[in-house]
N, C-alpha and C. Protein backbone atom coordinates (compact mmCIF):
# COMPACT_ATOMS: atom_id res chain seq x y z
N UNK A 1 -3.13 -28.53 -52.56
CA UNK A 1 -3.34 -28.98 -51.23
C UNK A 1 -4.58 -28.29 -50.66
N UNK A 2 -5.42 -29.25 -50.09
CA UNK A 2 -6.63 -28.58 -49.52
C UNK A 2 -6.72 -28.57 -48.00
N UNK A 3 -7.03 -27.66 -47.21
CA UNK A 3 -7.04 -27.11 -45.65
C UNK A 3 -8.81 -27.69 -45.22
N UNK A 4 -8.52 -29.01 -44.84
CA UNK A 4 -9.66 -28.98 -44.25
C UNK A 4 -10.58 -28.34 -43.76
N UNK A 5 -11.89 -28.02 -43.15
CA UNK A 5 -12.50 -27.04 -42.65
C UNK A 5 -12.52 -26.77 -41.19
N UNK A 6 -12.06 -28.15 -40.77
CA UNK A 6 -11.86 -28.15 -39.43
C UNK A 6 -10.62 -27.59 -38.80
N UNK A 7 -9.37 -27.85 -39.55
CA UNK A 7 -8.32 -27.09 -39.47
C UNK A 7 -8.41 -25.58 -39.15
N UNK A 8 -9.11 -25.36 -40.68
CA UNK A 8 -9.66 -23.80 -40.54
C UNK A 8 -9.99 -23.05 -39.63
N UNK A 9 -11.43 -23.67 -39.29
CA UNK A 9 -11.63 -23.30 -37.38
C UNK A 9 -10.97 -22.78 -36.64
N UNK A 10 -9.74 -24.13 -36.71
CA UNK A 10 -8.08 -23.97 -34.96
C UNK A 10 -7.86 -23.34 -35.53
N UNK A 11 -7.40 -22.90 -37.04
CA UNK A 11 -6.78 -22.00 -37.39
C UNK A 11 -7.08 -20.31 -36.76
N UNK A 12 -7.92 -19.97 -36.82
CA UNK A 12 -8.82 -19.14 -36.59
C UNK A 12 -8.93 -18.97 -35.32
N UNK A 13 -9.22 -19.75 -34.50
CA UNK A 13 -9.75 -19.72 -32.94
C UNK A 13 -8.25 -19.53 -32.22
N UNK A 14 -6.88 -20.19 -32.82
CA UNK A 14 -5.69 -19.91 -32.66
C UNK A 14 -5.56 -18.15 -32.62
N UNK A 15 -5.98 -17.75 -33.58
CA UNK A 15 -5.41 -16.47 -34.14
C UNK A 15 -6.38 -15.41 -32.88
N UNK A 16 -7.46 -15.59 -32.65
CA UNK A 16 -8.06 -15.17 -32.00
C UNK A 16 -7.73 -15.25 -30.79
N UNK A 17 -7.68 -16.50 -29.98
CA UNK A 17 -6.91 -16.25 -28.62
C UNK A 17 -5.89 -15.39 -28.58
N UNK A 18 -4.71 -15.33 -29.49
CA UNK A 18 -3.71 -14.82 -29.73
C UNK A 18 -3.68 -13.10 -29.33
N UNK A 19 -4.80 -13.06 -30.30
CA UNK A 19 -5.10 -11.41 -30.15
C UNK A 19 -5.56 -10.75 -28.83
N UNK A 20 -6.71 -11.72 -28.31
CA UNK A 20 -7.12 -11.53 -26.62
C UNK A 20 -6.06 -11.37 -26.06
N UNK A 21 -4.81 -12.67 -26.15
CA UNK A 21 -3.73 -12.17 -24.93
C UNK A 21 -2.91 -10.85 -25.35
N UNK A 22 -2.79 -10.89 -26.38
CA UNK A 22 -2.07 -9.33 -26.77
C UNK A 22 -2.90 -8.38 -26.04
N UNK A 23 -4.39 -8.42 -26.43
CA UNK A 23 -5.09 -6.99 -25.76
C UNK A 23 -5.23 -6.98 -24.44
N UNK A 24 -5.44 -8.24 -23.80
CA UNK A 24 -5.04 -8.20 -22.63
C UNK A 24 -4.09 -7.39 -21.65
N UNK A 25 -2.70 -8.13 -22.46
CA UNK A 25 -1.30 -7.18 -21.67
C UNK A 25 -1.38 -5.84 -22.29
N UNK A 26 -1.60 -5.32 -23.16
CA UNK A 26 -1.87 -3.95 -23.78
C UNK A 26 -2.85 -3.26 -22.56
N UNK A 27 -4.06 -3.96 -22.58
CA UNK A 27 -5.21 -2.88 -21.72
C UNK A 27 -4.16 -3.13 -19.96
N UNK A 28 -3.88 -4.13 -19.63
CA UNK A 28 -3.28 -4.07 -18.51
C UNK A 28 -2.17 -3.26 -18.46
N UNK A 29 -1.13 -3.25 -19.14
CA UNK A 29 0.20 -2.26 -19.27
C UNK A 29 -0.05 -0.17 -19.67
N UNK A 30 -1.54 -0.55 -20.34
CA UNK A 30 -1.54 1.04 -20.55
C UNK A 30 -2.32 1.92 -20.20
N UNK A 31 -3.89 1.12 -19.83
CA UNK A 31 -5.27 1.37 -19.42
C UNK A 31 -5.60 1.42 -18.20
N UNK A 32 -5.11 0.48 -17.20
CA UNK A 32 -5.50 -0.02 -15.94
C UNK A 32 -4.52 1.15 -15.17
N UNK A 33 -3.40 1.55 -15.32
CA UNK A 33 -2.62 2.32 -14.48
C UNK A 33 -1.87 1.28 -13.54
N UNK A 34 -1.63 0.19 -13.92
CA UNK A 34 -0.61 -0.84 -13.69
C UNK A 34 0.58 -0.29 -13.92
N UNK A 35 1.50 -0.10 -12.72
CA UNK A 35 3.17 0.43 -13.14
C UNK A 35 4.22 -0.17 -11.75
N UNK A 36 5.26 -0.38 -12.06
CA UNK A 36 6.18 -1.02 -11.41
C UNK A 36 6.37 0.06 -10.65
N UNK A 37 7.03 -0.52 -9.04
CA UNK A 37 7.79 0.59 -8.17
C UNK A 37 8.98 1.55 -8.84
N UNK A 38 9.33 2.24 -8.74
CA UNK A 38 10.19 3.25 -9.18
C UNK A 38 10.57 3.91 -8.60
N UNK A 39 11.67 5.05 -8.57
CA UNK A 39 12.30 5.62 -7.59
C UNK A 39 11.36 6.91 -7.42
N UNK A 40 10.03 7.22 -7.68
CA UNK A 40 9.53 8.82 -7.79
C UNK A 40 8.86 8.51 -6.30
N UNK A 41 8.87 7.74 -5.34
CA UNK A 41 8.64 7.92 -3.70
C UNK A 41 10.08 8.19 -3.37
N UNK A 42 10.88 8.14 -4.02
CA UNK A 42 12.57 8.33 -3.55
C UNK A 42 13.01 7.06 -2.74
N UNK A 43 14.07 7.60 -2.75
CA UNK A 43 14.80 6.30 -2.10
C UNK A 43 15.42 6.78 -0.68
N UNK A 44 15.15 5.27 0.68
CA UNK A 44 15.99 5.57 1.70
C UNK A 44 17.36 4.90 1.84
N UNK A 45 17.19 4.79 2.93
CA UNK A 45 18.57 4.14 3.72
C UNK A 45 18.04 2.40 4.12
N UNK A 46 18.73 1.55 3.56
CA UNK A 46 18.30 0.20 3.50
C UNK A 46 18.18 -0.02 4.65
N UNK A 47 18.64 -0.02 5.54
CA UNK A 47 18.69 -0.69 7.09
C UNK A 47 17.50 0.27 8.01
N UNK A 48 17.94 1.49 7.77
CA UNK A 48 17.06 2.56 8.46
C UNK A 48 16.26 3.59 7.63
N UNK A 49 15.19 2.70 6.98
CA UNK A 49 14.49 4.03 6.33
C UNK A 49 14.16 5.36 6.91
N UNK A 50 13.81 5.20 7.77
CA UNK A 50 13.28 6.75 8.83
C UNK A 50 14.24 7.74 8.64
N UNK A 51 15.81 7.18 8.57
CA UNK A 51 16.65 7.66 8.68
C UNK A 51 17.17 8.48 7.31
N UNK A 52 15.94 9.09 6.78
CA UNK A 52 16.48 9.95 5.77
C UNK A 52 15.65 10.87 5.36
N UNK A 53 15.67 11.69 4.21
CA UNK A 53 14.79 13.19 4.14
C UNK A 53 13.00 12.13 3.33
N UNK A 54 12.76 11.02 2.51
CA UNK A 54 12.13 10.79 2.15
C UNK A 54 10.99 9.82 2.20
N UNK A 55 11.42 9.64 4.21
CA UNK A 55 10.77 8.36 5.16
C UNK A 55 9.88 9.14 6.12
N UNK A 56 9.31 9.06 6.76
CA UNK A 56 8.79 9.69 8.11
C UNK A 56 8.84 8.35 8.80
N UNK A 57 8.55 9.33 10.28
CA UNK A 57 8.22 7.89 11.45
C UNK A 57 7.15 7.16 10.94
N UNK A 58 7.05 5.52 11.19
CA UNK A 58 5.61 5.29 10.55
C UNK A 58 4.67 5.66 11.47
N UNK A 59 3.49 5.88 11.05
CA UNK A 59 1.97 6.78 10.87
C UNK A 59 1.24 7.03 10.54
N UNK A 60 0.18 7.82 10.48
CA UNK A 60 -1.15 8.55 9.73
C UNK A 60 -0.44 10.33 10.27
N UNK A 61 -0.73 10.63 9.00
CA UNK A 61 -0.39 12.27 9.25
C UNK A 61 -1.20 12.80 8.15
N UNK A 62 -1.89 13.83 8.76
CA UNK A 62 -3.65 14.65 8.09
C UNK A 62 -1.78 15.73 7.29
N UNK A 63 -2.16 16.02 5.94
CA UNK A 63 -1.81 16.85 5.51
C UNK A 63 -2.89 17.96 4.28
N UNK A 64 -4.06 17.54 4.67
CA UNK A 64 -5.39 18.56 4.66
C UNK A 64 -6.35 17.97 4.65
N UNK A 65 -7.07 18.81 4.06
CA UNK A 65 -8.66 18.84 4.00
C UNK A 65 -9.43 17.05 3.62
N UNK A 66 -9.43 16.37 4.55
CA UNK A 66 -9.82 14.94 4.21
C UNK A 66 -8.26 14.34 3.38
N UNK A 67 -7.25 14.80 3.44
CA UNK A 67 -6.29 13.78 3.06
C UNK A 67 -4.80 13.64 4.19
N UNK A 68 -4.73 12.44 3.91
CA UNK A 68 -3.90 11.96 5.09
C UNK A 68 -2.43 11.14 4.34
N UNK A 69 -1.59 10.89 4.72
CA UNK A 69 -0.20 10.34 4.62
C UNK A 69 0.10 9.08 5.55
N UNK A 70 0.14 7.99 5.33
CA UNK A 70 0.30 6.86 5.84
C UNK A 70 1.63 6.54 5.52
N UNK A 71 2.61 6.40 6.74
CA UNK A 71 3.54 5.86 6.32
C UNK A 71 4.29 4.68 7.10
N UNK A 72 4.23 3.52 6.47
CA UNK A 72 4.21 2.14 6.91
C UNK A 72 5.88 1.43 5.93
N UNK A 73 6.29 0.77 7.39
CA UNK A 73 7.62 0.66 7.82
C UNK A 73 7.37 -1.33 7.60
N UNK A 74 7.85 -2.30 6.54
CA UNK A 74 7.37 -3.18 6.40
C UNK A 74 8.87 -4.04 6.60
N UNK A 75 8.88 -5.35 7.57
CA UNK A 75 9.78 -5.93 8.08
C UNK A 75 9.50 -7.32 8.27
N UNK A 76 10.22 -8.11 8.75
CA UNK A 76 10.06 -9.69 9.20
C UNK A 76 9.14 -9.35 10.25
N UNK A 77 8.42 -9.81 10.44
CA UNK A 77 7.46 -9.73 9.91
C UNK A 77 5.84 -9.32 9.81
N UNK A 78 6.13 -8.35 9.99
CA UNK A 78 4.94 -7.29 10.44
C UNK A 78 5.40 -5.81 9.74
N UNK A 79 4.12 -5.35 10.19
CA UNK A 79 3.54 -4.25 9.29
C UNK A 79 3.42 -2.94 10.45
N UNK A 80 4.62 -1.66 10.66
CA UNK A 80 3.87 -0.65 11.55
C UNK A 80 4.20 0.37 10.59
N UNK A 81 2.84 0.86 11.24
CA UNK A 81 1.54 0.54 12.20
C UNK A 81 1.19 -0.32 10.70
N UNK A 82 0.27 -1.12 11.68
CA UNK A 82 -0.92 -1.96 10.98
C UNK A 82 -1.01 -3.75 11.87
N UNK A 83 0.60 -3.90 11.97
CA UNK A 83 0.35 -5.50 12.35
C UNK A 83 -0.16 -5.28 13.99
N UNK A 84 0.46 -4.45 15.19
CA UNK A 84 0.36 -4.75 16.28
C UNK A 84 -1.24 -3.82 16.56
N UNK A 85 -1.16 -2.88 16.14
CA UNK A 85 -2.29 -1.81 16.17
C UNK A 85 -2.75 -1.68 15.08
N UNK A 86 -3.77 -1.58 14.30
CA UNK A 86 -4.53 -1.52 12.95
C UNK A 86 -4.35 -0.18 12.59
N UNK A 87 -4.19 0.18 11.27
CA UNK A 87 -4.36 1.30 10.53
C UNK A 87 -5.90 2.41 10.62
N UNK A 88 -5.52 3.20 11.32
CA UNK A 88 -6.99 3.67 11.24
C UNK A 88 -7.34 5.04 10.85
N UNK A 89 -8.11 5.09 9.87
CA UNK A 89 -7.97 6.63 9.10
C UNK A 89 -10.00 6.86 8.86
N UNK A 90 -9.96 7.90 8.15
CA UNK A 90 -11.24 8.39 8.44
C UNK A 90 -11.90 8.31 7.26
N UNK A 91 -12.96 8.04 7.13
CA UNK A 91 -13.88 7.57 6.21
C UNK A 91 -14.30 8.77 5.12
N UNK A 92 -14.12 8.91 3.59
CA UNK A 92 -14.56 10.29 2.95
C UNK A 92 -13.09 11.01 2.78
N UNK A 93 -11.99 9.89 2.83
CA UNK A 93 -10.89 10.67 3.35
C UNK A 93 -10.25 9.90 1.77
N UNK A 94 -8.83 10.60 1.13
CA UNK A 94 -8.27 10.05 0.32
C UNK A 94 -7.10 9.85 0.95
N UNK A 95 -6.37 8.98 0.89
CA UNK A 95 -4.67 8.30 1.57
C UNK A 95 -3.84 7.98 0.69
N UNK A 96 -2.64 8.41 0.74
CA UNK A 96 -1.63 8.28 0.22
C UNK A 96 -0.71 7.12 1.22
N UNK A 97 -0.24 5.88 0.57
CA UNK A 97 0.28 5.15 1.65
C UNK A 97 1.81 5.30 1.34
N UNK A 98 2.74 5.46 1.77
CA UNK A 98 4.31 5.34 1.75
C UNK A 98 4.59 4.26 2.11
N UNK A 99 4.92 3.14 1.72
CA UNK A 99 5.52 2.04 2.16
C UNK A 99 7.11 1.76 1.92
N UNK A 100 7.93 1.40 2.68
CA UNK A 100 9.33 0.87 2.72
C UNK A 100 9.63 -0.16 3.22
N UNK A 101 10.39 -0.65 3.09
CA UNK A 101 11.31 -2.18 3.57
C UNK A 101 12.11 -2.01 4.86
N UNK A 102 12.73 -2.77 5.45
CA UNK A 102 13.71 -2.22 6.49
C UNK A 102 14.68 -3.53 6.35
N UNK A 103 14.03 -5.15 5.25
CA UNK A 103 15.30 -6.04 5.32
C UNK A 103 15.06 -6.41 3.78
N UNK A 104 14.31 -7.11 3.64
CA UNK A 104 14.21 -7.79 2.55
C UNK A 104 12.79 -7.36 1.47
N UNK A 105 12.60 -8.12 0.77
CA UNK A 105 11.48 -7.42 -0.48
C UNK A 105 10.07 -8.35 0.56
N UNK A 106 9.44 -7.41 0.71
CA UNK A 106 7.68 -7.82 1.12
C UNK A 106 6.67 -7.12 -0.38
N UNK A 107 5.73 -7.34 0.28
CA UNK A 107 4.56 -6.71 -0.37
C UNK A 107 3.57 -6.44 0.21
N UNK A 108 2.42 -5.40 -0.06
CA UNK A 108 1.39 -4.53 0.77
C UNK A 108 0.06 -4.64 -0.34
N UNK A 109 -0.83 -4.98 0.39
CA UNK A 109 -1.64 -5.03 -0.16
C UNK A 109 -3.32 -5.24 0.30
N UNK A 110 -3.74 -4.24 0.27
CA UNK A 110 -5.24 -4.25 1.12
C UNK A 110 -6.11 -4.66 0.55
N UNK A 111 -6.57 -6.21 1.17
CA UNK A 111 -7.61 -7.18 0.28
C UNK A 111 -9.16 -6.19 -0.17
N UNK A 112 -9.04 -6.19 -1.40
CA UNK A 112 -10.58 -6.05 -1.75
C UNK A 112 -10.52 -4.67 -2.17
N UNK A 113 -9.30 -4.11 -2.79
CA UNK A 113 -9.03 -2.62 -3.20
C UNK A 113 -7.73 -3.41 -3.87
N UNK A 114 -7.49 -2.18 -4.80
CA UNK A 114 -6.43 -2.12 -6.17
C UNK A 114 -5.12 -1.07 -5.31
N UNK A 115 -5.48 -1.58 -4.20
CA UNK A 115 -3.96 -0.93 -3.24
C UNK A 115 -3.16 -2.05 -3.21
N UNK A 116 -2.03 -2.15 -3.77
CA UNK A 116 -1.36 -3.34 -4.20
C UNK A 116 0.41 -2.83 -4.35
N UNK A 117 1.56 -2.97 -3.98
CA UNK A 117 3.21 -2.78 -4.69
C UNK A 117 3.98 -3.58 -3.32
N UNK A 118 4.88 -3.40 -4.14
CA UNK A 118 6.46 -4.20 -3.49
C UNK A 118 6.57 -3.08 -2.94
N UNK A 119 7.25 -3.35 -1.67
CA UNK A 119 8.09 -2.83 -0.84
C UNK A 119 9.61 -3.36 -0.73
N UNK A 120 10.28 -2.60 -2.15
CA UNK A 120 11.71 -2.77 -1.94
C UNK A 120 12.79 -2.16 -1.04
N UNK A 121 13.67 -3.08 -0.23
CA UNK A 121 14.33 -2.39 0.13
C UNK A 121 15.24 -0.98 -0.05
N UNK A 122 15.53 0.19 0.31
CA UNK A 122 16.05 1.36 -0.17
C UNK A 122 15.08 2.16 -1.56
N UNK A 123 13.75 1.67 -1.12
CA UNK A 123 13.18 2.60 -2.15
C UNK A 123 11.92 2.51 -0.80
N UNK A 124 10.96 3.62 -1.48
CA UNK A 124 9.65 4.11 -1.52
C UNK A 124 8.89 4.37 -2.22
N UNK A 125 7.72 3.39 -1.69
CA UNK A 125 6.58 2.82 -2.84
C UNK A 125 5.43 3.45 -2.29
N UNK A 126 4.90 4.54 -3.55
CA UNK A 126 3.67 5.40 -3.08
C UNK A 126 2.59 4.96 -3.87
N UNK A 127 1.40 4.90 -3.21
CA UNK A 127 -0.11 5.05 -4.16
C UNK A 127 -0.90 5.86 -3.03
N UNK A 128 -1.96 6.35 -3.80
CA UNK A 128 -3.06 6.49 -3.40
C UNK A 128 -4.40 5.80 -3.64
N UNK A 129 -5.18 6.13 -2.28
CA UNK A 129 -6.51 5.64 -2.41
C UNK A 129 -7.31 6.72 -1.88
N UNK A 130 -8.66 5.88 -2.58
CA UNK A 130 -9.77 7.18 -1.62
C UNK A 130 -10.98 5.99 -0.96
N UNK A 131 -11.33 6.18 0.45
CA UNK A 131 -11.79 5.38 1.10
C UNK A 131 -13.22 6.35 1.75
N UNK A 132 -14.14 5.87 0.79
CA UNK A 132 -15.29 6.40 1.47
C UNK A 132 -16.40 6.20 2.22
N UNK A 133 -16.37 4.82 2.53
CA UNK A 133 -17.30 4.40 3.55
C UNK A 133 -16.33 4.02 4.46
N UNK A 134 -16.92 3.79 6.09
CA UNK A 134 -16.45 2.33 6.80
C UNK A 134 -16.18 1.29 6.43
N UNK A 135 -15.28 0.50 6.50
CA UNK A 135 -14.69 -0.58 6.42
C UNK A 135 -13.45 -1.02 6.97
N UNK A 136 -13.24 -2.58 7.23
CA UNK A 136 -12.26 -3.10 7.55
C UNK A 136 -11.18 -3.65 6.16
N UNK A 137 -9.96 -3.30 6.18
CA UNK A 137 -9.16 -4.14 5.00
C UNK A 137 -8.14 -4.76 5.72
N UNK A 138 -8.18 -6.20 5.43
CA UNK A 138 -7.07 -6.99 5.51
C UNK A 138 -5.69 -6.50 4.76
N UNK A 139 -4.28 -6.13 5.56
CA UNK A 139 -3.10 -5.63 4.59
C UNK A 139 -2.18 -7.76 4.68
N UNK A 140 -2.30 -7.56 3.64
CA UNK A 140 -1.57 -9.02 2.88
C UNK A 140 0.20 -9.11 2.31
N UNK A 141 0.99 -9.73 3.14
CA UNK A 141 2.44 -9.77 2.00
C UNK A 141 1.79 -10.74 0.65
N UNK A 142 1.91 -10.16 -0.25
CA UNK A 142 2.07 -11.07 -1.12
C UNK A 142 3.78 -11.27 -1.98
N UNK A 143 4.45 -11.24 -1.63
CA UNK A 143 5.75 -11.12 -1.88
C UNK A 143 6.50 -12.24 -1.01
N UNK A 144 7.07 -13.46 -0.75
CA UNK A 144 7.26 -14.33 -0.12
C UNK A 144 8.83 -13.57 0.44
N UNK A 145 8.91 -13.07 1.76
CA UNK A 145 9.57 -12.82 2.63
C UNK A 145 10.26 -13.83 3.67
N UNK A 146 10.10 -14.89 4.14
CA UNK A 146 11.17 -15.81 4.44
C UNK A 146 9.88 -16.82 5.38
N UNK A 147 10.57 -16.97 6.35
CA UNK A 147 10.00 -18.68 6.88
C UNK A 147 8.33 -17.94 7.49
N UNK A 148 8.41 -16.98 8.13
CA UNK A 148 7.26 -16.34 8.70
C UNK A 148 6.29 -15.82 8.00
N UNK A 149 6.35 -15.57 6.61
CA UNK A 149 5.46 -15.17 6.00
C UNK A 149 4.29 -15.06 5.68
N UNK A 150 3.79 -16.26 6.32
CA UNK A 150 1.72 -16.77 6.60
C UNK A 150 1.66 -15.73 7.46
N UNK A 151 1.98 -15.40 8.24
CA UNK A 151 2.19 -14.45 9.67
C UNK A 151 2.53 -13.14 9.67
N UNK A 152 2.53 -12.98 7.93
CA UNK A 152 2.74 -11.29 7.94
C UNK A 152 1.17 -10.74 7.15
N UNK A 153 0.61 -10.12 8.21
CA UNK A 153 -0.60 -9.22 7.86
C UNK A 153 -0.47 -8.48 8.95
N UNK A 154 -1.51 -7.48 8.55
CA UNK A 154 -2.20 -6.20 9.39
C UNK A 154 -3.37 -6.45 8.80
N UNK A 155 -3.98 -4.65 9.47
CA UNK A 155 -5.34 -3.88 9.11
C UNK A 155 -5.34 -2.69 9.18
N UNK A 156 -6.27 -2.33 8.31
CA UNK A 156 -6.37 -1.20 7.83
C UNK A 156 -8.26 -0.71 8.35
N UNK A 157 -8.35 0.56 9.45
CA UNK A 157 -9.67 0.28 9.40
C UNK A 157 -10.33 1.68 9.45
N UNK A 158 -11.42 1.59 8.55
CA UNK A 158 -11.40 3.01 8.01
C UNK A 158 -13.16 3.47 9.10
N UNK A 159 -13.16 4.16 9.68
CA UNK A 159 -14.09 4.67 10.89
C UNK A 159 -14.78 5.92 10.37
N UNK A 160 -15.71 6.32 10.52
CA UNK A 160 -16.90 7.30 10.43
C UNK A 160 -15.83 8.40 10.61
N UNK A 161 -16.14 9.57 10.16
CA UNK A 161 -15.74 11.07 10.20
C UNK A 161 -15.40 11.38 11.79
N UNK A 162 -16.54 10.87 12.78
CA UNK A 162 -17.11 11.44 13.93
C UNK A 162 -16.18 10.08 14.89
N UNK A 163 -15.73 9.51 15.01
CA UNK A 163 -14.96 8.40 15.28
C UNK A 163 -13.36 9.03 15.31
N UNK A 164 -13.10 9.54 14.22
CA UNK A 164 -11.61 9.45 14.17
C UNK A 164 -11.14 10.74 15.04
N UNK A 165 -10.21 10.70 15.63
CA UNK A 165 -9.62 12.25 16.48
C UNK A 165 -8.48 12.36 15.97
N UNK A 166 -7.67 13.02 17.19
CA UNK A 166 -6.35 13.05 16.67
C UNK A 166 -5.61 12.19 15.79
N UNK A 167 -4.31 12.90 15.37
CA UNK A 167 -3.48 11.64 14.55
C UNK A 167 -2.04 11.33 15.44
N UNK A 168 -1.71 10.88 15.40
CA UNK A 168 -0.28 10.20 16.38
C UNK A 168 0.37 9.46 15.68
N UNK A 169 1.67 9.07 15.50
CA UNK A 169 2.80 8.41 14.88
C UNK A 169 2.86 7.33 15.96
N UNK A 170 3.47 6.53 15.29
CA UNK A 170 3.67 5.03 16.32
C UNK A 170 4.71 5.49 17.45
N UNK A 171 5.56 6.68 17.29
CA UNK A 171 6.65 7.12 18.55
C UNK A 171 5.58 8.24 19.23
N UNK A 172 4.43 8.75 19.46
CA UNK A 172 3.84 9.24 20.13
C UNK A 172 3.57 10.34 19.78
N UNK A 173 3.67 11.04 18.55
CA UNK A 173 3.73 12.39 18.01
C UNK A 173 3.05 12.87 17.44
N UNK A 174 1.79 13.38 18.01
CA UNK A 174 0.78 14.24 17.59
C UNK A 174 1.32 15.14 16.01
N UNK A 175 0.37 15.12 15.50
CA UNK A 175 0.79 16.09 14.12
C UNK A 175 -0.95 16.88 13.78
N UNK A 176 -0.53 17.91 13.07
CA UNK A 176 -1.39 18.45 12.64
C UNK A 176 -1.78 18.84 11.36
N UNK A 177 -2.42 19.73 10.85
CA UNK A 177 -2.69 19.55 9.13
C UNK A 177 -1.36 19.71 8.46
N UNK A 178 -0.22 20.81 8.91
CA UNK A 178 0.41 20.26 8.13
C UNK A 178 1.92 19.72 8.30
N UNK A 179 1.33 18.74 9.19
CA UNK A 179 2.44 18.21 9.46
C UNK A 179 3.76 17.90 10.73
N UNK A 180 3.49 19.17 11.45
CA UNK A 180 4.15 19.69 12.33
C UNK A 180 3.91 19.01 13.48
N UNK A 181 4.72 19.03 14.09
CA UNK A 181 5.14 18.23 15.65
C UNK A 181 3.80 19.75 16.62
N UNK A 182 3.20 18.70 17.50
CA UNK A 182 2.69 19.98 18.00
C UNK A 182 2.76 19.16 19.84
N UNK A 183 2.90 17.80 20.05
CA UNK A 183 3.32 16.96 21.11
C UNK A 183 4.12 16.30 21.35
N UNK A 184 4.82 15.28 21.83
CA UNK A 184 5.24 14.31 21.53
C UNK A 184 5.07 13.52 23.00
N UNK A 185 4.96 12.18 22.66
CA UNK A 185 4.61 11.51 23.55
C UNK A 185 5.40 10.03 24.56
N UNK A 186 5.26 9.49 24.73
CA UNK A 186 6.03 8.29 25.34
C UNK A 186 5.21 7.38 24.90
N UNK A 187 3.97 7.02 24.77
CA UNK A 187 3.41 5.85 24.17
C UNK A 187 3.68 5.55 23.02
N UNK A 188 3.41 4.57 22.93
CA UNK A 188 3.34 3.79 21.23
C UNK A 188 1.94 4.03 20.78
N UNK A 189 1.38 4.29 20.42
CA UNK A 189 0.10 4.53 19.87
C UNK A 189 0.67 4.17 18.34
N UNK A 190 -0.79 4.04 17.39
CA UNK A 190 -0.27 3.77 15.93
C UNK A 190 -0.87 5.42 15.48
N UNK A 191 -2.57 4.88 15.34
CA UNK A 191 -2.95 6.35 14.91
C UNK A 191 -4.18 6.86 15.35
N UNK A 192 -4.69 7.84 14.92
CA UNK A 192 -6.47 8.30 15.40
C UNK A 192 -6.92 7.42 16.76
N UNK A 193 -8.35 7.85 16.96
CA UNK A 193 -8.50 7.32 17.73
C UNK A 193 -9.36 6.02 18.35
N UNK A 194 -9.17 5.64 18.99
CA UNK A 194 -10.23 4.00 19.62
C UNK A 194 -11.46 3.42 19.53
């Protein structure tokens, strides 16, 4: 039996695609630092994340030298801080974002950066970034959350060194490098300043 030459070819060009998609999911699963949520942000309290040792109020909180703690509280359908007041942190700065659920599964994700995870309910989903110029980022559900879901975004907006001031929690609570209550306030504020 003889194998045409043309056969040969598909044969070949078969085997080859084949291998691309293998190296594909290989470089994506081992190279890229692609990894599923997991319990190492810990886990809260489904209904009331705040309400446990591994949530904070949501916020921006400086815990040193150019790095800050964002921690964003994600719901039907909005984002705090981020949907009513924008995220605003300081430029040259690296961020760690904490994200949680408070009903159902959303997703977070700041267009035009590899800041991207689910926000499952009763867990906490951490990454970091480092944001060194000015800029504006669109925060995106990509996780289909129920009838409102076109309607769930924020922002994220990252301001000059000389721009940003204090930091404040969305319940009014000044913090300082590390951490500590040093005011507390009656406004809603999200974070830094205007």
């Amino acid at each position: 039996m003889e194998v045409h030459r043309f056969e040969k070819v598909w044969i070949v060009a078969a085997l080859v695609l084949v291998l691309l998609f293998i190296g594909t999911i290989t470089y994506g699963a081992v190279d890229a630092g692609v990894v599923m949520v997991d319990d190492s942000g810990g886990q809260t309290n489904t209904t009331d994340p705040v309400d446990g040792e591994n949530f904070r109020e949501p916020g921006v909180y400086r815990t040193g030298e150019d790095e800050y703690d964002v921690y964003v509280l994600a719901q039907r359908f909005s984002y705090q801080p981020g949907t009513g007041q924008p995220i605003r942190i300081p430029a040259g700065s690296t961020v760690t974002f904490h994200v949680a659920s408070k009903d159902v599964l959303h997703g977070f994700e700041l267009a035009g950066t590899n800041v991207n995870t689910m926000a499952i309910p009763g867990q906490v989903a951490t990454l970091t970034a480092e944001f060194d110029e000015p800029d504006q980022y669109g925060i995106i559900c990509n996780e289909y959350c129920g009838e409102g879901h076109h309607e769930m975004a924020g922002e994220v907006i990252v301001v000059p060194q000389s721009e940003f001031s204090a930091n404040t929690t969305a319940n009014g609570t000044n913090t300082t490098a590390n951490g500590t209550n040093t005011m507390t306030g009656d406004t809603a504020t999200t974070t830094g300043g205007t």
